[in-house]
PDB file of N, CA and C in Angstrom:
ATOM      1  N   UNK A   1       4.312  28.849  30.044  1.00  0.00           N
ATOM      2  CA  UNK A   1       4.856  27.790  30.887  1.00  0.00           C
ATOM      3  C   UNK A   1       5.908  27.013  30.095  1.00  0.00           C
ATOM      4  N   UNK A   2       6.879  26.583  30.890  1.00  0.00           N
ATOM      5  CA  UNK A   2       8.111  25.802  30.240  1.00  0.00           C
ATOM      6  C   UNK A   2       7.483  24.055  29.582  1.00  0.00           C
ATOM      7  N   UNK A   3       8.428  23.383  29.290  1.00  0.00           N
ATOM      8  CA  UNK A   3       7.927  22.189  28.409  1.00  0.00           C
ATOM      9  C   UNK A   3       8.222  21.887  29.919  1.00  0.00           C
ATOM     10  N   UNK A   4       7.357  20.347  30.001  1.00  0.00           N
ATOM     11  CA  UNK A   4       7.435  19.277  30.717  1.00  0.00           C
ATOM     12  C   UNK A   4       8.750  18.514  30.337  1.00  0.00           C
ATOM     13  N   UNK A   5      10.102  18.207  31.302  1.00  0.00           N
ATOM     14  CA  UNK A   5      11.325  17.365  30.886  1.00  0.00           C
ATOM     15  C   UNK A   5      10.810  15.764  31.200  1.00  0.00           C
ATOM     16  N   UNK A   6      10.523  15.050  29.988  1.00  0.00           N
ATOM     17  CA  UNK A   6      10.473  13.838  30.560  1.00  0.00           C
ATOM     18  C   UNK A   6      11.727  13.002  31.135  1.00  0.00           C
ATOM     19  N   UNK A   7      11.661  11.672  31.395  1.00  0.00           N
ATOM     20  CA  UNK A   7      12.781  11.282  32.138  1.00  0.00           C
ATOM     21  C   UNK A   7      13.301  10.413  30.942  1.00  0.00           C
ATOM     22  N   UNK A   8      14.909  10.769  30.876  1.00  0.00           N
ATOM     23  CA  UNK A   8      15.420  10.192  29.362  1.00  0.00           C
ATOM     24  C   UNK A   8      15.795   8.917  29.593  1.00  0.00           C
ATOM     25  N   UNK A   9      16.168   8.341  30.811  1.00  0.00           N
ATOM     26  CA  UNK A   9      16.116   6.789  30.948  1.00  0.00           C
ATOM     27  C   UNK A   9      14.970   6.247  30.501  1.00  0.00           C
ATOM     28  N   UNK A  10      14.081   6.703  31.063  1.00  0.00           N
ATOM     29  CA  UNK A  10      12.508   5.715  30.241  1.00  0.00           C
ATOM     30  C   UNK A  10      12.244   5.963  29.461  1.00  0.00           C
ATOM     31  N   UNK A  11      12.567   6.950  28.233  1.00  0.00           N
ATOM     32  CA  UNK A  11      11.976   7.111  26.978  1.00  0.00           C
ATOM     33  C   UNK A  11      12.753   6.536  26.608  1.00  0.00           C
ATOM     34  N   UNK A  12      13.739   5.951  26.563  1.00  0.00           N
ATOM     35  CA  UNK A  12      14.704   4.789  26.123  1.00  0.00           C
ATOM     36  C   UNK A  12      14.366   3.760  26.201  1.00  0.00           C
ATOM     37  N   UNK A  13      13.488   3.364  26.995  1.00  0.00           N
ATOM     38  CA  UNK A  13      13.310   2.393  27.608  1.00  0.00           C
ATOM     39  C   UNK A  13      11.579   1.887  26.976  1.00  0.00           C
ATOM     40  N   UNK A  14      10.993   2.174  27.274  1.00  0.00           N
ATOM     41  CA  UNK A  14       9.700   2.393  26.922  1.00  0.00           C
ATOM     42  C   UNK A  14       8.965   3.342  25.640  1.00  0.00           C
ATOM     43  N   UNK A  15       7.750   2.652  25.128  1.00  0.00           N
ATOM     44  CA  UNK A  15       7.051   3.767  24.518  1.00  0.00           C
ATOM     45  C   UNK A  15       6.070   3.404  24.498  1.00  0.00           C
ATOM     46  N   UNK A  16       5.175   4.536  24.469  1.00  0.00           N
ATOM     47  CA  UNK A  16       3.278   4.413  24.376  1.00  0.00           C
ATOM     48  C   UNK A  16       3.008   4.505  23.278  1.00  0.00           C
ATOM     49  N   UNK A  17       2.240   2.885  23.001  1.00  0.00           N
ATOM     50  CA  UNK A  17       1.309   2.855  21.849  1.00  0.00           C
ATOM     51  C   UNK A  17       0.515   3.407  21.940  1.00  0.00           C
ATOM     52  N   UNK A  18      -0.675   3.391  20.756  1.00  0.00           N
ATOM     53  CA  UNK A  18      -1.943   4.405  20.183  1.00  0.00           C
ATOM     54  C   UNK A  18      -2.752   3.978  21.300  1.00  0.00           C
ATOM     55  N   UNK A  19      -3.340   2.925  21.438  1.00  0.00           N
ATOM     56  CA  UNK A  19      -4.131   2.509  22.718  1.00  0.00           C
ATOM     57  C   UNK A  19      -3.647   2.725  24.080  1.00  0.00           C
ATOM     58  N   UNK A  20      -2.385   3.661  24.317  1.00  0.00           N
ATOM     59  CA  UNK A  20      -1.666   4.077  25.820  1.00  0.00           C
ATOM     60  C   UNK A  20      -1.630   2.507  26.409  1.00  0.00           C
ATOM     61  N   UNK A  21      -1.065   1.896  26.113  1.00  0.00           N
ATOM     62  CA  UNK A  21      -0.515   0.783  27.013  1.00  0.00           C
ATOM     63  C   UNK A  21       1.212   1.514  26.765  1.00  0.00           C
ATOM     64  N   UNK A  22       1.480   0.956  27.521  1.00  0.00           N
ATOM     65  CA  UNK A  22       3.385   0.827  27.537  1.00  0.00           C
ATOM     66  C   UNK A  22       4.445  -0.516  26.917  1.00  0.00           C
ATOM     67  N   UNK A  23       4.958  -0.061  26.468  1.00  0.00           N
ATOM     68  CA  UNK A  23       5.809  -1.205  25.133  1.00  0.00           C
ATOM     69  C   UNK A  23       7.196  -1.213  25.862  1.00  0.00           C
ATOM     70  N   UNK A  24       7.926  -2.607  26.180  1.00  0.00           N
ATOM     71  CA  UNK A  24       9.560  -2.604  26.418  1.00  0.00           C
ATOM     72  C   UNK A  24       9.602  -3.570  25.892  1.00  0.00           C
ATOM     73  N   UNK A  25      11.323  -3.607  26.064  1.00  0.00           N
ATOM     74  CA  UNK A  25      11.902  -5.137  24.984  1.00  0.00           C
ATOM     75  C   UNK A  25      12.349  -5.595  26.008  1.00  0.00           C
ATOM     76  N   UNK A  26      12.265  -7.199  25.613  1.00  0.00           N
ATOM     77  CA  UNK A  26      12.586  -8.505  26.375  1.00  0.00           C
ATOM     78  C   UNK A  26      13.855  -7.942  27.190  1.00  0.00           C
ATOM     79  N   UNK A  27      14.727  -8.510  27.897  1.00  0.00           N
ATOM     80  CA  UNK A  27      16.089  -8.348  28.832  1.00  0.00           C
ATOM     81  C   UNK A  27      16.352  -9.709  28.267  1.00  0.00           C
ATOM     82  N   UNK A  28      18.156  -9.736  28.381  1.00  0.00           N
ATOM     83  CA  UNK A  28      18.731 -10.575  27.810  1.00  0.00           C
ATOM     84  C   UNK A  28      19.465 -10.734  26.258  1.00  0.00           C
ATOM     85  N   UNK A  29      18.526  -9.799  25.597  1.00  0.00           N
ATOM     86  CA  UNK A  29      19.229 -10.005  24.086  1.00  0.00           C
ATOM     87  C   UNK A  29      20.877  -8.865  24.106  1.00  0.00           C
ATOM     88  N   UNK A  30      21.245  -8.649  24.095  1.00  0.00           N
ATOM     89  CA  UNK A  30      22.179  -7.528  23.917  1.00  0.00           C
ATOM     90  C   UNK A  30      23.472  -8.419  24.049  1.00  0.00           C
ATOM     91  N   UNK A  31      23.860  -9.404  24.989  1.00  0.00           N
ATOM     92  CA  UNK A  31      25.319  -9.885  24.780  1.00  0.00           C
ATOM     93  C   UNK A  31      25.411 -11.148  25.067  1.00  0.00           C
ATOM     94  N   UNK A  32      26.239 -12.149  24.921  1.00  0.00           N
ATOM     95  CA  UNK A  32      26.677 -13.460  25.379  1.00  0.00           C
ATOM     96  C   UNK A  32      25.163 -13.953  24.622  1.00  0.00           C
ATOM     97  N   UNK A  33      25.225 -13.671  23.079  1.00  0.00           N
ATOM     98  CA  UNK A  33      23.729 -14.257  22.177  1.00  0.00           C
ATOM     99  C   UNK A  33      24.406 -15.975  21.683  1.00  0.00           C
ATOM    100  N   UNK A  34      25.590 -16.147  21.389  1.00  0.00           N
ATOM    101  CA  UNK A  34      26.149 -17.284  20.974  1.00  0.00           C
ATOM    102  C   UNK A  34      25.908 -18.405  22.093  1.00  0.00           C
ATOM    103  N   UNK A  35      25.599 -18.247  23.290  1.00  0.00           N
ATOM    104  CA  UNK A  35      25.280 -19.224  24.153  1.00  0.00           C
ATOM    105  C   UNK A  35      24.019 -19.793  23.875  1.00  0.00           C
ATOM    106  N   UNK A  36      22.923 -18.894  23.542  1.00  0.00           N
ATOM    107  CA  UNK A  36      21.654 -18.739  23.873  1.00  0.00           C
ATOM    108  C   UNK A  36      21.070 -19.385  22.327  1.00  0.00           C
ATOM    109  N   UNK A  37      19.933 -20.383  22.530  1.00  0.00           N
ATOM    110  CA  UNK A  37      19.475 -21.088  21.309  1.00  0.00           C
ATOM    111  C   UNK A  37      18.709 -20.228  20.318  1.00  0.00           C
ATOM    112  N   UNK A  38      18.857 -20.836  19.238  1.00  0.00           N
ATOM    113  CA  UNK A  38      17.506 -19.522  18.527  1.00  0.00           C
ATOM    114  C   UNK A  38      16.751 -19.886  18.475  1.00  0.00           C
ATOM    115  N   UNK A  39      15.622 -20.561  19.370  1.00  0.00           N
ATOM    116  CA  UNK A  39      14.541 -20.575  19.682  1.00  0.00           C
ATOM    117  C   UNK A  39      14.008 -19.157  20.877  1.00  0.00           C
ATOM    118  N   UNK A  40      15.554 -19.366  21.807  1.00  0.00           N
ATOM    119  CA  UNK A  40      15.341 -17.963  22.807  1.00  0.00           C
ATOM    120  C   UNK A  40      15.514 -16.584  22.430  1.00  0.00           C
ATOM    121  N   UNK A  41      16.319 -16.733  21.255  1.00  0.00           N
ATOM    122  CA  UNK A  41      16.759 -15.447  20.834  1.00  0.00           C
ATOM    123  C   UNK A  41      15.468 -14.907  19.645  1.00  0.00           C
ATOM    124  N   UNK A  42      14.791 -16.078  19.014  1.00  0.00           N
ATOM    125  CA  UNK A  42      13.476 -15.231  18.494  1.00  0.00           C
ATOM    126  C   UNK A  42      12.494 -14.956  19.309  1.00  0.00           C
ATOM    127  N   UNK A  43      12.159 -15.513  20.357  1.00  0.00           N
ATOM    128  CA  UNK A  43      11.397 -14.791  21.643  1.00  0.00           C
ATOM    129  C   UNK A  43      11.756 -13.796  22.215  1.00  0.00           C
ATOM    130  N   UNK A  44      13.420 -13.621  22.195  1.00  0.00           N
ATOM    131  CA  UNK A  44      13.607 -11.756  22.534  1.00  0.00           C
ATOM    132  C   UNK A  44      13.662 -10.783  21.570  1.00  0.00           C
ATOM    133  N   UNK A  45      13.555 -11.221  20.476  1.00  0.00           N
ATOM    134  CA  UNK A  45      13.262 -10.224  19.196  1.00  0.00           C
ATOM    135  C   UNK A  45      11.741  -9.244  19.677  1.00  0.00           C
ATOM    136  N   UNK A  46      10.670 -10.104  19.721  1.00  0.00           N
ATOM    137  CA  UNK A  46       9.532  -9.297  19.752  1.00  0.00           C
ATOM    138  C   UNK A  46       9.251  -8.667  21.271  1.00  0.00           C
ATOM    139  N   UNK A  47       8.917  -7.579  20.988  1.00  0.00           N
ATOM    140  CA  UNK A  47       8.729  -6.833  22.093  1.00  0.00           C
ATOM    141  C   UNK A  47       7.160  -7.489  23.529  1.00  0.00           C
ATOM    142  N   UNK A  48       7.117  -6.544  24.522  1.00  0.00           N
ATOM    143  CA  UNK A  48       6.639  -7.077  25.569  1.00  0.00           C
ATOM    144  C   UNK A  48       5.939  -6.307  26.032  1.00  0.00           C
ATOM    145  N   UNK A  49       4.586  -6.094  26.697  1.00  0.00           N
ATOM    146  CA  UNK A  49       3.845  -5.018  27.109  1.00  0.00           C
ATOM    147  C   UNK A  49       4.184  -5.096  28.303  1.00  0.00           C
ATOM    148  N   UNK A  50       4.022  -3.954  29.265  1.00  0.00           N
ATOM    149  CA  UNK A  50       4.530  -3.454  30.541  1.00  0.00           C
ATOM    150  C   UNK A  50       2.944  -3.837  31.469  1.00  0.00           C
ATOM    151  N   UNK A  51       3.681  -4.740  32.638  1.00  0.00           N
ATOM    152  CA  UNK A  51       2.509  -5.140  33.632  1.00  0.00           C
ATOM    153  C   UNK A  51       1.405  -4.092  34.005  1.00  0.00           C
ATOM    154  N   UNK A  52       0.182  -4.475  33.682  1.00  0.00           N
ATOM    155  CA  UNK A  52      -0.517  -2.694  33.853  1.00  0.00           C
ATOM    156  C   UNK A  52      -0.875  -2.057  35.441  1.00  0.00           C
ATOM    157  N   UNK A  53       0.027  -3.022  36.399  1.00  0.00           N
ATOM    158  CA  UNK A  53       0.445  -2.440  37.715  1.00  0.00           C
ATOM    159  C   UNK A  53       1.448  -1.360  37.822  1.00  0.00           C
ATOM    160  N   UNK A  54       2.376  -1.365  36.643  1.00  0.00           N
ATOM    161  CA  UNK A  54       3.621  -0.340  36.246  1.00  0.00           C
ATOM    162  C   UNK A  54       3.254   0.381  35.338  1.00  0.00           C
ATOM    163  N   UNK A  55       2.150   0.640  34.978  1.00  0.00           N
ATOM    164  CA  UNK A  55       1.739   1.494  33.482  1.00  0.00           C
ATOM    165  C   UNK A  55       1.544   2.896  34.199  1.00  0.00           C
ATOM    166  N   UNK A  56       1.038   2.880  35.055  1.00  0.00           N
ATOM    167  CA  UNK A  56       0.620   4.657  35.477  1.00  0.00           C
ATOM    168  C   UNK A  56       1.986   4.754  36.017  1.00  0.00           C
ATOM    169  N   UNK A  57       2.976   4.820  36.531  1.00  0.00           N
ATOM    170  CA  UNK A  57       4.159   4.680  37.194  1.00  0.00           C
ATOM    171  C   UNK A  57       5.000   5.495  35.910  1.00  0.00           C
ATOM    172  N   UNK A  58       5.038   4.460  34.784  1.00  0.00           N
ATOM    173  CA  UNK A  58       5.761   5.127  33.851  1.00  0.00           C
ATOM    174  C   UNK A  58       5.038   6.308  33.109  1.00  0.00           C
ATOM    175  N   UNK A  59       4.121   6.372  33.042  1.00  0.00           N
ATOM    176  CA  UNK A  59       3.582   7.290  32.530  1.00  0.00           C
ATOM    177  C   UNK A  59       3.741   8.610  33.176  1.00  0.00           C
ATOM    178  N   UNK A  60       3.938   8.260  34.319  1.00  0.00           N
ATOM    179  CA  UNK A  60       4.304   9.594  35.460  1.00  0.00           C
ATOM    180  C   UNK A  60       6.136  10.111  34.399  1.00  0.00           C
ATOM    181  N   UNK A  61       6.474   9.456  34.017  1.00  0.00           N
ATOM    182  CA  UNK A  61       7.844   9.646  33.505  1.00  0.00           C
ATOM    183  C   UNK A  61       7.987   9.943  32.358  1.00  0.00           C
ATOM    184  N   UNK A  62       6.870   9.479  31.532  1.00  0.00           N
ATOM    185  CA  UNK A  62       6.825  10.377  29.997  1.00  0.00           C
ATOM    186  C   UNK A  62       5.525  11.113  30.155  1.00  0.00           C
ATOM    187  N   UNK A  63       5.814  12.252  30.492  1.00  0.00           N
ATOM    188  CA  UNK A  63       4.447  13.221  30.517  1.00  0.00           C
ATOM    189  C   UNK A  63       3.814  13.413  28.902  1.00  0.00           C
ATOM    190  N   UNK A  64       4.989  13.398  27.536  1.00  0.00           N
ATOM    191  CA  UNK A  64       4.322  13.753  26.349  1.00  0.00           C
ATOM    192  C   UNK A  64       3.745  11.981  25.440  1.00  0.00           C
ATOM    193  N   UNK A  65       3.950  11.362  26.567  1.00  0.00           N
ATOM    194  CA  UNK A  65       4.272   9.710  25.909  1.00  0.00           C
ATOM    195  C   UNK A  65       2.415   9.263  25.222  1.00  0.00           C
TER     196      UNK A  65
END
């Protein structure tokens, strides 16, 4: 049987920790950071776990995740 193609937008996007929850990063950090205080900008440094209403959803999208 052929490999399973996962979907390359969400492996970009996402990844499964050891305990299978789902891991993304904050929205917002990437441009127009000079506006934004660094109080907000160290809150988008650390990453964010995925609502576990959307966890089987993505998981449908990384079959090897």
């Amino acid at each position: 049987m052929p490999k399973m193609k996962s979907n390359r937008a969400a492996s970009k996007r996402f990844t499964v920790t050891g305990t299978g929850r789902v891991r993304r990063t904050k929205c917002g950090g990437n441009h127009g950071l000079s506006n934004k205080n660094r109080k907000r900008l160290r809150r988008l440094r650390n990453n964010d776990m995925v609502d576990k209403a959307f966890e089987k959803r993505i998981k449908l999208l990384l079959p090897y995740g």
